[in-house]
N, C-alpha and C. Protein backbone atom coordinates (compact mmCIF):
# COMPACT_ATOMS: atom_id res chain seq x y z
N UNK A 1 0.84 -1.19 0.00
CA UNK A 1 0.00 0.00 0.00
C UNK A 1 0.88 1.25 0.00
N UNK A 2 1.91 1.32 0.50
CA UNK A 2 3.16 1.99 0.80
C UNK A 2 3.42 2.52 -0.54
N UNK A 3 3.69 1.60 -1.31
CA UNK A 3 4.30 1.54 -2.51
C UNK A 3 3.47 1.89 -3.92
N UNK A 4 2.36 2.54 -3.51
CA UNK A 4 1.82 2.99 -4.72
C UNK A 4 0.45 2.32 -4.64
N UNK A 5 0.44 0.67 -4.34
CA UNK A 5 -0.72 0.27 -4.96
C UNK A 5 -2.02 0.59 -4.25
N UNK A 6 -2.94 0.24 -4.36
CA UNK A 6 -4.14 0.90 -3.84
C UNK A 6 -4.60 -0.17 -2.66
N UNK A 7 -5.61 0.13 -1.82
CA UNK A 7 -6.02 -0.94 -0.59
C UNK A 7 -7.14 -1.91 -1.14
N UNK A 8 -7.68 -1.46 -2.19
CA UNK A 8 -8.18 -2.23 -2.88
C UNK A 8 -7.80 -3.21 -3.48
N UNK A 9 -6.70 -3.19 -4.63
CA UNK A 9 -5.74 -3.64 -5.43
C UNK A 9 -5.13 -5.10 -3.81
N UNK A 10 -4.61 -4.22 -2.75
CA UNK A 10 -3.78 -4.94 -1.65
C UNK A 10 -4.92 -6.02 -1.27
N UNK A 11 -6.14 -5.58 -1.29
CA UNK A 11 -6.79 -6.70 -0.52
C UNK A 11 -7.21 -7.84 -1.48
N UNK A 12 -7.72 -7.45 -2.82
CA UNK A 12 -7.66 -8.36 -3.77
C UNK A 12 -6.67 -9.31 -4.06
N UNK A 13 -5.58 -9.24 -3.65
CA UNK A 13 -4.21 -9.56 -3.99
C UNK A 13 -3.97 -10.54 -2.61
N UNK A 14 -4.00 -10.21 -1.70
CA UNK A 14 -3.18 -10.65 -0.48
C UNK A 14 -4.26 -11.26 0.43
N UNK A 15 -5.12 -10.50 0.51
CA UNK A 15 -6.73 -10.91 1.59
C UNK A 15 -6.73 -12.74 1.21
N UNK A 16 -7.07 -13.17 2.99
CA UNK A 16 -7.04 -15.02 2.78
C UNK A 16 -9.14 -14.35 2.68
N UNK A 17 -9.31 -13.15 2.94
CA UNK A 17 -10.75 -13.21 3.82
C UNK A 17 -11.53 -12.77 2.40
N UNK A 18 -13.29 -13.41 2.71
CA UNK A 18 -13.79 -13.33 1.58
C UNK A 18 -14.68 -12.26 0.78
N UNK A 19 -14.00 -11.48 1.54
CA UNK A 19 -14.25 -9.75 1.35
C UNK A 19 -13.07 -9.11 -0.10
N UNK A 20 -12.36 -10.07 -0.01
CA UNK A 20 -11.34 -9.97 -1.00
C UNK A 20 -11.89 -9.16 -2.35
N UNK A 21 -12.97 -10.75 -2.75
CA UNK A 21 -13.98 -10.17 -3.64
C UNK A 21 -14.35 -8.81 -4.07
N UNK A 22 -14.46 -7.82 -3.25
CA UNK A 22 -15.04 -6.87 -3.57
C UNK A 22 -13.95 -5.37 -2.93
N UNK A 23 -12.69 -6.00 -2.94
CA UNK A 23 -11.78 -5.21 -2.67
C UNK A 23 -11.27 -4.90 -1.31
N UNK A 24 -12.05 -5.65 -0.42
CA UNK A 24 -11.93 -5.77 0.97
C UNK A 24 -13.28 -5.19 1.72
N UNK A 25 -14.17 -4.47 0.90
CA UNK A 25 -15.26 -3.94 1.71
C UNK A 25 -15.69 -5.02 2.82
N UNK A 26 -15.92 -4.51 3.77
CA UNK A 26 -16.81 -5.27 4.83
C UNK A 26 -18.57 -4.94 4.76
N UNK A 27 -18.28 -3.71 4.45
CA UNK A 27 -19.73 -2.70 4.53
C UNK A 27 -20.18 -2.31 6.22
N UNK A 28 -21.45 -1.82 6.72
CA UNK A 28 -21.56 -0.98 7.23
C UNK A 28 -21.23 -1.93 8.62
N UNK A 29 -20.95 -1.47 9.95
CA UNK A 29 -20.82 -2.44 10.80
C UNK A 29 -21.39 -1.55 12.02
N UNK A 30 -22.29 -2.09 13.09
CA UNK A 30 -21.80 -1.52 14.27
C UNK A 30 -21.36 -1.76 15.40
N UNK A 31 -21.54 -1.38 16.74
CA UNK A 31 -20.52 -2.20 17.66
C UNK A 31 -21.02 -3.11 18.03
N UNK A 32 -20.41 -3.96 18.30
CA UNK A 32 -20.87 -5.38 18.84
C UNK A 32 -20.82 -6.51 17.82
N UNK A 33 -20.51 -6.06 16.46
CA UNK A 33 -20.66 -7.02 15.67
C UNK A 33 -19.74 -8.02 14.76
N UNK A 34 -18.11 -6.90 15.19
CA UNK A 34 -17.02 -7.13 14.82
C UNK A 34 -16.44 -8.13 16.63
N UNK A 35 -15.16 -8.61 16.32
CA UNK A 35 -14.35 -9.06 17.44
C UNK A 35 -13.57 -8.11 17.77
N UNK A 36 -13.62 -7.64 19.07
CA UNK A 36 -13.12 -6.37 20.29
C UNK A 36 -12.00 -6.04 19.58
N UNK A 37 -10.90 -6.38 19.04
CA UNK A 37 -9.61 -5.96 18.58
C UNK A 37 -9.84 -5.17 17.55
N UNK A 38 -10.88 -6.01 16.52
CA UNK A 38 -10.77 -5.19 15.31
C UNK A 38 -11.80 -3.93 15.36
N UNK A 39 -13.20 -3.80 16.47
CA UNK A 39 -13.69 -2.91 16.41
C UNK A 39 -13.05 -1.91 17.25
N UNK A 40 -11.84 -2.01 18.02
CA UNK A 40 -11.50 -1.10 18.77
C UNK A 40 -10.50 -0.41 17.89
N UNK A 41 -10.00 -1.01 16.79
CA UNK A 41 -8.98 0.00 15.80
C UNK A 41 -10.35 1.07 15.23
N UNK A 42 -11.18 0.34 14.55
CA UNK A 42 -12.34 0.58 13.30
C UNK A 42 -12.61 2.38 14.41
N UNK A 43 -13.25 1.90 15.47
CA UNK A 43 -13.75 3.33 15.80
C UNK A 43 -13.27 3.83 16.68
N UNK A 44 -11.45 4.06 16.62
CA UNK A 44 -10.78 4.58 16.92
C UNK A 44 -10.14 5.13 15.64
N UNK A 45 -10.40 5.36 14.68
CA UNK A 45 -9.87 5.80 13.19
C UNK A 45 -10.65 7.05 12.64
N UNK A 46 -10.12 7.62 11.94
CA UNK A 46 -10.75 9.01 11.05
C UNK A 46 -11.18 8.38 9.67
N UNK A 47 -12.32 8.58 8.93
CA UNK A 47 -12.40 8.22 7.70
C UNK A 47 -11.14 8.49 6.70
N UNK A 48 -11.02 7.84 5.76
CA UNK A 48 -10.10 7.87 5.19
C UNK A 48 -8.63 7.62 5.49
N UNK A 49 -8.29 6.92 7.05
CA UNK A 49 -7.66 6.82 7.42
C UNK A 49 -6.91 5.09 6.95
N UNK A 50 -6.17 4.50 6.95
CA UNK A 50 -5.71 3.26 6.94
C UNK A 50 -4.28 2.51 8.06
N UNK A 51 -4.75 1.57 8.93
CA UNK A 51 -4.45 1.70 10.13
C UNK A 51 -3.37 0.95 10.28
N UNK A 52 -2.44 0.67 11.01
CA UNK A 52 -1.27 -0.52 10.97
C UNK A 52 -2.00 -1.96 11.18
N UNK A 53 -1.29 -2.88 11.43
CA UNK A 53 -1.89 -4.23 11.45
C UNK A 53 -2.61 -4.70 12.80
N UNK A 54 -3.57 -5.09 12.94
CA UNK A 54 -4.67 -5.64 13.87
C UNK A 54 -4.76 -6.81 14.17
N UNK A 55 -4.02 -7.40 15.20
CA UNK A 55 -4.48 -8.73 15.05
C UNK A 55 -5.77 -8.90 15.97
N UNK A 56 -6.31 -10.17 15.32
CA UNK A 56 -7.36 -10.91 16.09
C UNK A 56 -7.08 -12.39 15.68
N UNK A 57 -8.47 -13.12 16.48
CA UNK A 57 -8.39 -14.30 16.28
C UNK A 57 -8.39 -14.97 14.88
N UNK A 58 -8.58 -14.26 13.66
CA UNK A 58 -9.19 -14.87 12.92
C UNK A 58 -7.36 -14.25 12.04
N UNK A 59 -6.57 -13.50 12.76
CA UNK A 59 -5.11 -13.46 12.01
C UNK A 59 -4.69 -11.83 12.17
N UNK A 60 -4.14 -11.00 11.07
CA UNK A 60 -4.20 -9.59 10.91
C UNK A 60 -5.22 -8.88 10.06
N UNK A 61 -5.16 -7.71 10.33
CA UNK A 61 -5.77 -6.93 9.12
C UNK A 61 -5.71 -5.82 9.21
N UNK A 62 -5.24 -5.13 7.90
CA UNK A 62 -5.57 -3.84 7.54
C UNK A 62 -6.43 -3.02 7.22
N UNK A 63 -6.89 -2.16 7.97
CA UNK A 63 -7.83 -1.44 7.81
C UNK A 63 -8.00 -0.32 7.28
N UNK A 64 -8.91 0.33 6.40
CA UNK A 64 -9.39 1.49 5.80
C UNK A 64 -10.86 1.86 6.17
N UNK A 65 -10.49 2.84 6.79
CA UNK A 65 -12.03 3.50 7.03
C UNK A 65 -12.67 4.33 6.05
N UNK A 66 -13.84 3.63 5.38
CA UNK A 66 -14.41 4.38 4.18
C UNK A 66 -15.52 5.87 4.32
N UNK A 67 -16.16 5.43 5.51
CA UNK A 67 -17.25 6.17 6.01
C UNK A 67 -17.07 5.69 7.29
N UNK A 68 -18.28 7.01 8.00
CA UNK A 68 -19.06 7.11 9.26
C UNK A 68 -20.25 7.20 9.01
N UNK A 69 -21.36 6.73 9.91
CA UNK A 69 -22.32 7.40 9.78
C UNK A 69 -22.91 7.41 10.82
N UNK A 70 -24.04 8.31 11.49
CA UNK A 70 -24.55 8.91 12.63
C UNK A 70 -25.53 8.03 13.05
N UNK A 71 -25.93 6.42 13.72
CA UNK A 71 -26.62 5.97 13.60
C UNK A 71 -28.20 6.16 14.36
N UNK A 72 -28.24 7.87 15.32
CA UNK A 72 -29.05 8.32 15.59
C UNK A 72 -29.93 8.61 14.68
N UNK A 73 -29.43 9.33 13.19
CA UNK A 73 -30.55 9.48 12.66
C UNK A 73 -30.81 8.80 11.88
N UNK A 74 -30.68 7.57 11.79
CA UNK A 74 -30.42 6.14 10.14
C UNK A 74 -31.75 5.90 10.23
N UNK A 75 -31.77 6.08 8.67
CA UNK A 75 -33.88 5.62 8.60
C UNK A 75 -33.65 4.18 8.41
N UNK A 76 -35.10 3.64 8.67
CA UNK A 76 -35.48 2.16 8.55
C UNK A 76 -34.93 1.48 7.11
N UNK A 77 -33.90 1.85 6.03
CA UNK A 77 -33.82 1.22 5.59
C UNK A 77 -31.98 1.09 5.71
N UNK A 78 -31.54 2.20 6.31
CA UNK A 78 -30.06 2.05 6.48
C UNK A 78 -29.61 0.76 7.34
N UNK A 79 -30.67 0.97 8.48
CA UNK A 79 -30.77 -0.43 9.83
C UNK A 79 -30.94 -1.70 9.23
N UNK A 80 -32.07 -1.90 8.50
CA UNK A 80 -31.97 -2.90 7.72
C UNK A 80 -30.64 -3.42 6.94
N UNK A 81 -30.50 -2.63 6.06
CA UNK A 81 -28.83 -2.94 5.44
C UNK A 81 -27.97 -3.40 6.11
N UNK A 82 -28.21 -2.51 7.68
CA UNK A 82 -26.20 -2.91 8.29
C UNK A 82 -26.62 -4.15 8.89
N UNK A 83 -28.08 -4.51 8.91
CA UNK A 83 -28.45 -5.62 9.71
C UNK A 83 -27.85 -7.06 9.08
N UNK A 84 -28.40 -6.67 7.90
CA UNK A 84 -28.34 -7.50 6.89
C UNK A 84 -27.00 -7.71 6.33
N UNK A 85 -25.76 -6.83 6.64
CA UNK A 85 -24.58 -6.34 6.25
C UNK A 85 -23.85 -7.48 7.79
N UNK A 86 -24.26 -7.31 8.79
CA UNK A 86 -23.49 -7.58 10.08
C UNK A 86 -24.44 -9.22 9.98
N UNK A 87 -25.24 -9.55 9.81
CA UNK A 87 -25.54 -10.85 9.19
C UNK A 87 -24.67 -11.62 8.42
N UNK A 88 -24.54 -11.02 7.14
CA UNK A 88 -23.59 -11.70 5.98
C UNK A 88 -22.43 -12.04 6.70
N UNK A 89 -22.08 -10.76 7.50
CA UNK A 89 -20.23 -10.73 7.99
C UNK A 89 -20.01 -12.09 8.97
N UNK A 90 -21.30 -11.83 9.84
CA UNK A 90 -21.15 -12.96 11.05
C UNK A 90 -21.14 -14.57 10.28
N UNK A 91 -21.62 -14.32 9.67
CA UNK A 91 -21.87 -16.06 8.90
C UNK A 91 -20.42 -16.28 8.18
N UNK A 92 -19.74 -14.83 7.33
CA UNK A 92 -18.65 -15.34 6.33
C UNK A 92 -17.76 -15.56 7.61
N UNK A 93 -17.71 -15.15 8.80
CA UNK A 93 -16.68 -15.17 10.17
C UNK A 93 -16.53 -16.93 10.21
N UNK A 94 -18.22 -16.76 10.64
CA UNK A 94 -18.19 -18.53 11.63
C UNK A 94 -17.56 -19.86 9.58
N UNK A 95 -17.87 -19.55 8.66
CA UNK A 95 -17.37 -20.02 8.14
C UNK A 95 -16.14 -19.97 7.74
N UNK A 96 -15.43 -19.32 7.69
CA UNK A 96 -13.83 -18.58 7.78
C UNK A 96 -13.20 -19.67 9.21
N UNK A 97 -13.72 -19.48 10.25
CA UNK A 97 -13.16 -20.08 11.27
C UNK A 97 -13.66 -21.78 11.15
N UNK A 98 -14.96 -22.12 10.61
CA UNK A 98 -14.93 -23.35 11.01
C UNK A 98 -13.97 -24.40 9.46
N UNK A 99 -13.59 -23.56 8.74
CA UNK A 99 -12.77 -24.30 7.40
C UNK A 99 -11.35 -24.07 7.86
N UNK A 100 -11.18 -22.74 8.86
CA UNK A 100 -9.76 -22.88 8.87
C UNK A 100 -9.07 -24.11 10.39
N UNK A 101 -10.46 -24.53 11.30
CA UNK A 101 -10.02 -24.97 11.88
C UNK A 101 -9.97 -27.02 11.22
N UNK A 102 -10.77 -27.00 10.38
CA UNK A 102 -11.16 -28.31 9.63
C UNK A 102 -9.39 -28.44 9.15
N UNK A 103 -9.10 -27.53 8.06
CA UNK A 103 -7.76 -27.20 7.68
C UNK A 103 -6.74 -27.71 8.69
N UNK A 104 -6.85 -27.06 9.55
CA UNK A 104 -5.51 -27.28 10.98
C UNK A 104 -5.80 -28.54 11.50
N UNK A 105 -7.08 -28.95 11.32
CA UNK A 105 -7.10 -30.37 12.04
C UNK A 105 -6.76 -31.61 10.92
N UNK A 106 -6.19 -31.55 9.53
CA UNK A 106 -5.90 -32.74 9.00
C UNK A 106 -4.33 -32.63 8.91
């Protein structure tokens, strides 16, 4: 990322995680829905910011903060989304962890 290329480009390239796909987006998240390490970088960051390495259980990661948003005033269809957004994430997690532990166990 250092070196010119973009965090997009880096996560497509390097990402084991299946966010890769789409350049690393996670999409909208709020608290409680990430693991404590990585939400304590996420909203401890300035948009547009990109953070040193994070570990958690599931390895490192680099982070880019794309947006904020104020979830006092989020209409009924933003809630829906991140619902539906922190849904997808939690499921690609527990599958991420239960293939990588299948993996370590042969």
């Amino acid at each position: 990322i250092t070196d010119g290329m973009s965090f997009e480009e880096a996560a497509a390239q390097y990402s084991s995680c299946p966010s890769k796909q789409a350049g690393g987006a996670l999409g909208q998240f709020g608290r409680g829905q990430m693991v404590k390490e990585f939400e304590d970088a996420v909203f401890s960051m300035q948009v547009g910011e990109i953070s040193e390495p994070v570990k958690t259980q599931f390895g490192y990661h680099i982070i880019k903060l794309t947006d904020r948003t104020d979830r006092r005033n989020a209409s009924l269809e933003d809630v829906y989304q991140e619902a539906k957004d922190g849904c997808f994430m939690e499921k690609q997690e527990k599958t991420y962890t239960e293939r990588k532990e299948a993996l370590s166990d042969k």
